[in-house]
C-alpha atoms as a PDB file:
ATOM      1  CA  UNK A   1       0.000   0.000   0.000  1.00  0.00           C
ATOM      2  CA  UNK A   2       1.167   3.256  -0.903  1.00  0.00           C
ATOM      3  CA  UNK A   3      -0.176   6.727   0.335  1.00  0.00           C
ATOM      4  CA  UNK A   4       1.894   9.866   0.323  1.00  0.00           C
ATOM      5  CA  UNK A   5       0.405  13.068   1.490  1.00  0.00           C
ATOM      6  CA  UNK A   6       1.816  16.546   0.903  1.00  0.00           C
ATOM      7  CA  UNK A   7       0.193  19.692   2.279  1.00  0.00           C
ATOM      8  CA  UNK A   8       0.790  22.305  -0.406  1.00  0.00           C
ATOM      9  CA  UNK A   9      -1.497  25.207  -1.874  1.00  0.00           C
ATOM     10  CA  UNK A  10      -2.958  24.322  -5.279  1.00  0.00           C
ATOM     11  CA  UNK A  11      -1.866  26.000  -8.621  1.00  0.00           C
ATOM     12  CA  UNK A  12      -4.033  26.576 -11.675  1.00  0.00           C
ATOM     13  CA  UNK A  13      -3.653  23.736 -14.661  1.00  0.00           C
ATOM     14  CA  UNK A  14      -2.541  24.699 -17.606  1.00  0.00           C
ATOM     15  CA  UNK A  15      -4.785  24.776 -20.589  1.00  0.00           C
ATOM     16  CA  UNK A  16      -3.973  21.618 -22.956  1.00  0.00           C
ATOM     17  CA  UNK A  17      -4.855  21.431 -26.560  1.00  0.00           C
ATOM     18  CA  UNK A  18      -7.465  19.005 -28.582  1.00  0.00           C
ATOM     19  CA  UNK A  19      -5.318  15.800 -28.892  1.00  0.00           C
ATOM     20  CA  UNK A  20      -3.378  16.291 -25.503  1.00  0.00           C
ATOM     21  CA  UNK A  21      -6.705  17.443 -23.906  1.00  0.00           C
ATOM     22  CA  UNK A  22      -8.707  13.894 -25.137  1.00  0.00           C
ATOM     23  CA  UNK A  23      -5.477  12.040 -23.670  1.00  0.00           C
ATOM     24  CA  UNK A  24      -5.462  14.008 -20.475  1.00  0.00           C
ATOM     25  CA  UNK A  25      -9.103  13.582 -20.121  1.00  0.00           C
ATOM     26  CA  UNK A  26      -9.429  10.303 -18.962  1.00  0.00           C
ATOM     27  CA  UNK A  27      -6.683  10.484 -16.926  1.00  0.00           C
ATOM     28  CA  UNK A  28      -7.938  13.548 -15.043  1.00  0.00           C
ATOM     29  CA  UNK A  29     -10.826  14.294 -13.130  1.00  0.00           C
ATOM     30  CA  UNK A  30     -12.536  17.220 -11.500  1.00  0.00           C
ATOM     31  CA  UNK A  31     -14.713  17.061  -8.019  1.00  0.00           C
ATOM     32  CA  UNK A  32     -16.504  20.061  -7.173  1.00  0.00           C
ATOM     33  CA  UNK A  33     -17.249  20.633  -3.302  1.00  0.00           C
ATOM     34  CA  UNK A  34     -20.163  22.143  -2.160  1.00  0.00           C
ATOM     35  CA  UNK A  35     -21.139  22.087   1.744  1.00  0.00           C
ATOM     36  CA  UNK A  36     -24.245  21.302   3.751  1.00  0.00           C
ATOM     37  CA  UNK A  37     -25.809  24.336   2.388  1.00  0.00           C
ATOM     38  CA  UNK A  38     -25.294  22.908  -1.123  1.00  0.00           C
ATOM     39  CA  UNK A  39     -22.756  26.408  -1.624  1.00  0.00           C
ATOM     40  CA  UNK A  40     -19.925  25.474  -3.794  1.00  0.00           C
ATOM     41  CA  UNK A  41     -16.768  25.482  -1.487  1.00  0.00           C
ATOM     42  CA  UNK A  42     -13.682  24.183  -3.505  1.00  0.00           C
ATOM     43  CA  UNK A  43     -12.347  21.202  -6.119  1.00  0.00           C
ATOM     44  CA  UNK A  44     -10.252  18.820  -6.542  1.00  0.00           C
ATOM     45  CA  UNK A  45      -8.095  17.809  -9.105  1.00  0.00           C
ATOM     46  CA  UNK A  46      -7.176  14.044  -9.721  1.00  0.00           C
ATOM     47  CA  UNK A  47      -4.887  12.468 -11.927  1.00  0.00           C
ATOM     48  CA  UNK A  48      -4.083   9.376 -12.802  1.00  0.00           C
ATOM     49  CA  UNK A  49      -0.311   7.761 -11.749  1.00  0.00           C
ATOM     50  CA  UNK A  50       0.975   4.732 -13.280  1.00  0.00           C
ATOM     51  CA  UNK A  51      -0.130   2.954  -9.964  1.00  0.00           C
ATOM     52  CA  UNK A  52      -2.747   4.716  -8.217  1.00  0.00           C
ATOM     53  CA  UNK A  53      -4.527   8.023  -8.126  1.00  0.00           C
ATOM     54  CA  UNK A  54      -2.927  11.910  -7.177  1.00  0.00           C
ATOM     55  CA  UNK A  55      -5.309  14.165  -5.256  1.00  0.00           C
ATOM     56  CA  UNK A  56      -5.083  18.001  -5.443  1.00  0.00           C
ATOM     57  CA  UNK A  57      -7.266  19.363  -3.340  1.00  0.00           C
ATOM     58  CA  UNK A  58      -8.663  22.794  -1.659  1.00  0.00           C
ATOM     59  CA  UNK A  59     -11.826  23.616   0.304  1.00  0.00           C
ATOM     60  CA  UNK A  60     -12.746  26.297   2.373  1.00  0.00           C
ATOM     61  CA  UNK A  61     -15.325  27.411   5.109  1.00  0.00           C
ATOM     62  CA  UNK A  62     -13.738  25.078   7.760  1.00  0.00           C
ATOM     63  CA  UNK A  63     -13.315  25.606  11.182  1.00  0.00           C
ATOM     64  CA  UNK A  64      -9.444  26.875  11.218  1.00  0.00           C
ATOM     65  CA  UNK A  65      -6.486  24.732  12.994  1.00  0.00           C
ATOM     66  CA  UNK A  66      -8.010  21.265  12.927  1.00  0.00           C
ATOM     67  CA  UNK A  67      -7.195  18.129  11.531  1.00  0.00           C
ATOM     68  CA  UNK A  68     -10.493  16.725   9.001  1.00  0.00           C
ATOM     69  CA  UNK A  69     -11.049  13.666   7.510  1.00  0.00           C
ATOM     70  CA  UNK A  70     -11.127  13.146   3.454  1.00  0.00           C
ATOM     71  CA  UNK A  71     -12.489   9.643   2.230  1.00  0.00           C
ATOM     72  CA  UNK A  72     -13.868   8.441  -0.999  1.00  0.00           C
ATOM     73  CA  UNK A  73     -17.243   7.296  -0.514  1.00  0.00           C
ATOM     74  CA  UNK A  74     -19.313   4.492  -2.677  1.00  0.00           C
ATOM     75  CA  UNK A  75     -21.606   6.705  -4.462  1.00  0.00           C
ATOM     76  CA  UNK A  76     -21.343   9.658  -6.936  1.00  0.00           C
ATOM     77  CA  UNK A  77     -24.181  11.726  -5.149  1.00  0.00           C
ATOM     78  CA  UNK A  78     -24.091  14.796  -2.572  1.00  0.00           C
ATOM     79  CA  UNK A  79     -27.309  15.861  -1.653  1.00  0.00           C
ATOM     80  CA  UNK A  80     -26.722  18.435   1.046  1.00  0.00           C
ATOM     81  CA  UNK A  81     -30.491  17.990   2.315  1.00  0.00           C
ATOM     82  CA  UNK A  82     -29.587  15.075   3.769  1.00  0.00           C
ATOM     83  CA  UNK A  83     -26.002  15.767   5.264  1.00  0.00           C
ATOM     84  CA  UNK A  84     -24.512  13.954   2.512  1.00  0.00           C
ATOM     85  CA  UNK A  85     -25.073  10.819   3.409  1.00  0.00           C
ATOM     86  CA  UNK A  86     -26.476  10.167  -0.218  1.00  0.00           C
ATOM     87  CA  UNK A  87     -23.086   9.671  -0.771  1.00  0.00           C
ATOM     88  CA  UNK A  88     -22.577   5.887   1.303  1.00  0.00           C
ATOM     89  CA  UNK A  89     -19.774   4.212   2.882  1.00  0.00           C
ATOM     90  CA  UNK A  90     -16.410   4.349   2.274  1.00  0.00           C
ATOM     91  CA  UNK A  91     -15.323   3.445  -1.092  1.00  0.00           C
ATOM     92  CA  UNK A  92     -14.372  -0.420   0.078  1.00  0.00           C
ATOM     93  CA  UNK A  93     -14.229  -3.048  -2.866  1.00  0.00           C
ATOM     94  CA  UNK A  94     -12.341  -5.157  -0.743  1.00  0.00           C
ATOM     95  CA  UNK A  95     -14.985  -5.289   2.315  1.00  0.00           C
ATOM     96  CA  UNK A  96     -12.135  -4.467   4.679  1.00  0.00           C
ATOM     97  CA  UNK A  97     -12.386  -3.353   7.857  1.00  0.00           C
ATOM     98  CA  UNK A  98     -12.001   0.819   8.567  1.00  0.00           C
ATOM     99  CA  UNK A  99      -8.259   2.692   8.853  1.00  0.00           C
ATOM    100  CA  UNK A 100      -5.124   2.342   8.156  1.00  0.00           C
ATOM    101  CA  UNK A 101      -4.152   1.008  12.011  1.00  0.00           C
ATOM    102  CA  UNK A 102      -6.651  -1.599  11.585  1.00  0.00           C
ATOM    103  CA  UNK A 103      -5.138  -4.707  11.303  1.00  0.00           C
ATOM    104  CA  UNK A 104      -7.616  -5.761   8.578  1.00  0.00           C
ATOM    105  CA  UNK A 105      -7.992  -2.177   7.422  1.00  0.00           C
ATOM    106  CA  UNK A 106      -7.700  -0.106   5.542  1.00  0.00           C
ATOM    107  CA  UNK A 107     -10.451   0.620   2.916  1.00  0.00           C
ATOM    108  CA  UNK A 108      -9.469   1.567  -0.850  1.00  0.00           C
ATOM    109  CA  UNK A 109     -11.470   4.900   0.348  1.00  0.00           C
ATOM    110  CA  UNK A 110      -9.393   5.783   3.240  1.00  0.00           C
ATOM    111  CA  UNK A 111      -6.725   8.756   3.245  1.00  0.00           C
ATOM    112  CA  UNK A 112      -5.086  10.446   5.352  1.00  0.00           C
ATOM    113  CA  UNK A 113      -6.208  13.469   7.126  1.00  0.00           C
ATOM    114  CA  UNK A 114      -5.276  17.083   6.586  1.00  0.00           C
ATOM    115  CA  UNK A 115      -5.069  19.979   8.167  1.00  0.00           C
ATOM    116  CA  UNK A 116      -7.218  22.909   8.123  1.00  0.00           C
ATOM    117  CA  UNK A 117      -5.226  26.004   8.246  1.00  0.00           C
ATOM    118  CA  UNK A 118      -5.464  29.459   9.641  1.00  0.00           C
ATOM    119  CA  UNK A 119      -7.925  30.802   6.843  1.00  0.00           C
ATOM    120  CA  UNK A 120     -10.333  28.073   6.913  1.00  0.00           C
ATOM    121  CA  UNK A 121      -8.978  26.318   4.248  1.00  0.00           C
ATOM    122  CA  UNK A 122      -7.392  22.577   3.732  1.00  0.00           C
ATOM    123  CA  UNK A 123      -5.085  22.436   0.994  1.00  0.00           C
ATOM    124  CA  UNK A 124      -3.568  18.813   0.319  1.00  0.00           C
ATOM    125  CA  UNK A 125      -1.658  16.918  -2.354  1.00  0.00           C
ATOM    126  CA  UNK A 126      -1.994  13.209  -1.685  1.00  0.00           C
ATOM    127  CA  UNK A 127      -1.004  10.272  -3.662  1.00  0.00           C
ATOM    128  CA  UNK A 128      -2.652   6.854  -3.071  1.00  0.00           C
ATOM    129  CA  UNK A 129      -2.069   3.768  -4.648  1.00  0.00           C
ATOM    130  CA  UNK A 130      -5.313   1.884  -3.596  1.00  0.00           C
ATOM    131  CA  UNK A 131      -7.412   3.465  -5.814  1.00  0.00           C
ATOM    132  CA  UNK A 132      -7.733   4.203  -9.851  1.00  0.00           C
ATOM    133  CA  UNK A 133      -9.248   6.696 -12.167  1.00  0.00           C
ATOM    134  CA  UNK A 134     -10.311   3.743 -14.759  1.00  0.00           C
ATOM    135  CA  UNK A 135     -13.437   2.019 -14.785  1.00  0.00           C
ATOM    136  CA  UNK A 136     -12.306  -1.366 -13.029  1.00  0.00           C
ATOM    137  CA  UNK A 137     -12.967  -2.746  -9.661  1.00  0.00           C
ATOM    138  CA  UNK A 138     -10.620   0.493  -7.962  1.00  0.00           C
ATOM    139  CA  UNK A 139     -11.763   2.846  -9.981  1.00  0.00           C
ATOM    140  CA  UNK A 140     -13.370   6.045  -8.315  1.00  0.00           C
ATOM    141  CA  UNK A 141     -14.775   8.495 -11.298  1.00  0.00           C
ATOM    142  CA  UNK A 142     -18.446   8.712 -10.314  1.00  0.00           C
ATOM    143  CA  UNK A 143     -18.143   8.127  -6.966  1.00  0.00           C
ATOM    144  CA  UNK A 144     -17.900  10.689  -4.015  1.00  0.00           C
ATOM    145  CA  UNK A 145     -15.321  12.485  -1.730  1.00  0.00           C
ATOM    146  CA  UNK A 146     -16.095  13.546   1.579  1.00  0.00           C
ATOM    147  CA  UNK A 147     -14.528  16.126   3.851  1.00  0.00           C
ATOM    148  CA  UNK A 148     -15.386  15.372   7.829  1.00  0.00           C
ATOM    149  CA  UNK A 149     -15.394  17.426  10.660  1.00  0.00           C
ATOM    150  CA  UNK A 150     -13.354  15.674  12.837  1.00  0.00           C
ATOM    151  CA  UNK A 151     -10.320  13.899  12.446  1.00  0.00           C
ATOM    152  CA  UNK A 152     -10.066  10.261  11.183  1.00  0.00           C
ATOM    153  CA  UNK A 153      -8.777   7.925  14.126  1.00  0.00           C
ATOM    154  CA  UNK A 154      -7.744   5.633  11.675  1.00  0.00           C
ATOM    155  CA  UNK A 155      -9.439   2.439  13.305  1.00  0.00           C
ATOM    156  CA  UNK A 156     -13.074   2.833  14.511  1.00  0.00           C
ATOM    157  CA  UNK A 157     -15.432   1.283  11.871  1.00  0.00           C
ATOM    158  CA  UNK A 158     -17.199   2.747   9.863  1.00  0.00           C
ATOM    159  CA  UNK A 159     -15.851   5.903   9.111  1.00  0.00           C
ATOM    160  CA  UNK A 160     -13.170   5.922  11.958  1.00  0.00           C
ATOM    161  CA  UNK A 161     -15.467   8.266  14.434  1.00  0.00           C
ATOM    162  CA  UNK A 162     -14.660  11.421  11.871  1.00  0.00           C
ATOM    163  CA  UNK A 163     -17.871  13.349  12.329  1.00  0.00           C
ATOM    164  CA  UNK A 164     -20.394  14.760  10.153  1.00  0.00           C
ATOM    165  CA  UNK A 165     -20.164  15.404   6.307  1.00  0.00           C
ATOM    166  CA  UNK A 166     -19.200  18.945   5.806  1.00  0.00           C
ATOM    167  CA  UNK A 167     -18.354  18.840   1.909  1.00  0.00           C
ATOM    168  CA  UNK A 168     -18.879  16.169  -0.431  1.00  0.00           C
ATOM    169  CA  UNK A 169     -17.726  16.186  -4.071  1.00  0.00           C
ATOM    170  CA  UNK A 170     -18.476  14.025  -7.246  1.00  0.00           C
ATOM    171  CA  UNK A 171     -15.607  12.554  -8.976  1.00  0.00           C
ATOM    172  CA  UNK A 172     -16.027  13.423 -12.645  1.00  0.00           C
END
C-alpha cells in the first residue's frame, strides 16, 4: 500500500490542446465541493499515476487549525439535504475493515487526514495507490469524496469516528 500526502497550496492547470486534452481527459478528473448548504466550497483535481490516483485538493469554510477527515465514498451523489449521506460508505471493494491502524484495514477509500489552516482552508496533495481513475474494480470516477469534521482515528469502523459530512464532491 502506498499513500503519500503533501500539504501544499494548489496552482491553476494549464490549458492543454485538442489531442493532448482527449489524452489528459481520462486520466484527469474534477470534483466540485459544495457544503451542507449545497454552496460550492472548492475542487479537486485528480490524476491518474501509473499505480494509483494523485489528489489536489482545496476547500474552504472550515473551522481553522483542525485536523479533518477526506475519504472516498461508494456513491457519486451529494445531496446536502440530507447531510450527505447520499453519498454511502467508504469506497471499500475489498470489504475491509475501517483505517489504516486496523489490522484488517484499511479501505481503498481511506486517506489520510489534513489539516485545516489558519484561513479556513485545507489544501492537500496526496497520492494513493489503492485506488484508480479507470473504470475497473478500484476505480473512483463517479463516486464521491467527503470532507469530515473531525479527524479520522484511523481504526473505529465505519468511518473511523470522523464526524459529520461537511463537503462532499463528485468525482467526474
Amino acid at each position: 500500500m502506498k499513500i503519500v500526502a503533501i500539504v501544499a497550496a494548489t496552482g491553476t492547470f494549464a490549458a492543454l490542446g485538442a489531442p493532448a486534452f482527449a489524452q489528459q481527459a481520462k486520466n484527469t478528473a474534477q470534483a466540485n465541493f459544495v457544503d451542507q448548504s449545497g454552496k460550492e466550497t472548492g475542487r479537486a483535481h485528480l490524476t491518474a499515476g501509473s499505480d494509483g490516483v494523485l489528489f489536489e485538493v482545496e476547500v474552504s469554510g472550515l473551522t481553522p487549525r483542525k485536523w479533518v477527515a477526506l475519504h472516498v465514498h461508494e456513491t457519486g451523489s451529494c445531496d446536502h439535504a440530507d447531510g450527505h449521506k447520499s453519498a454511502g460508505g467508504h469506497f471499500n471493494p475489498d470489504k475491509k475493515d475501517h483505517g489504516f491502524a486496523s489490522a484488517t484495514g484499511p479501505h481503498a477509500g481511506d486517506l489520510p487526514n489534513q489539516y485545516v489552516s489558519e484561513d479556513g482552508v485545507m489544501r492537500a496533495q496526496i497520492y494513493t495507490g489503492m485506488v484508480r481513475l479507470d473504470d475497473a474494480e478500484r476505480g473512483i470516477r463517479g463516486r464521491a469524496l467527503i470532507v469530515h469534521a473531525g479527524s479520522d482515528d484511523y481504526r473505529t469502523n465505519p468511518a473511523g469516528g470522523a464526524g459529520d459530512r461537511l463537503a462532499c464532491a463528485v468525482i467526474e
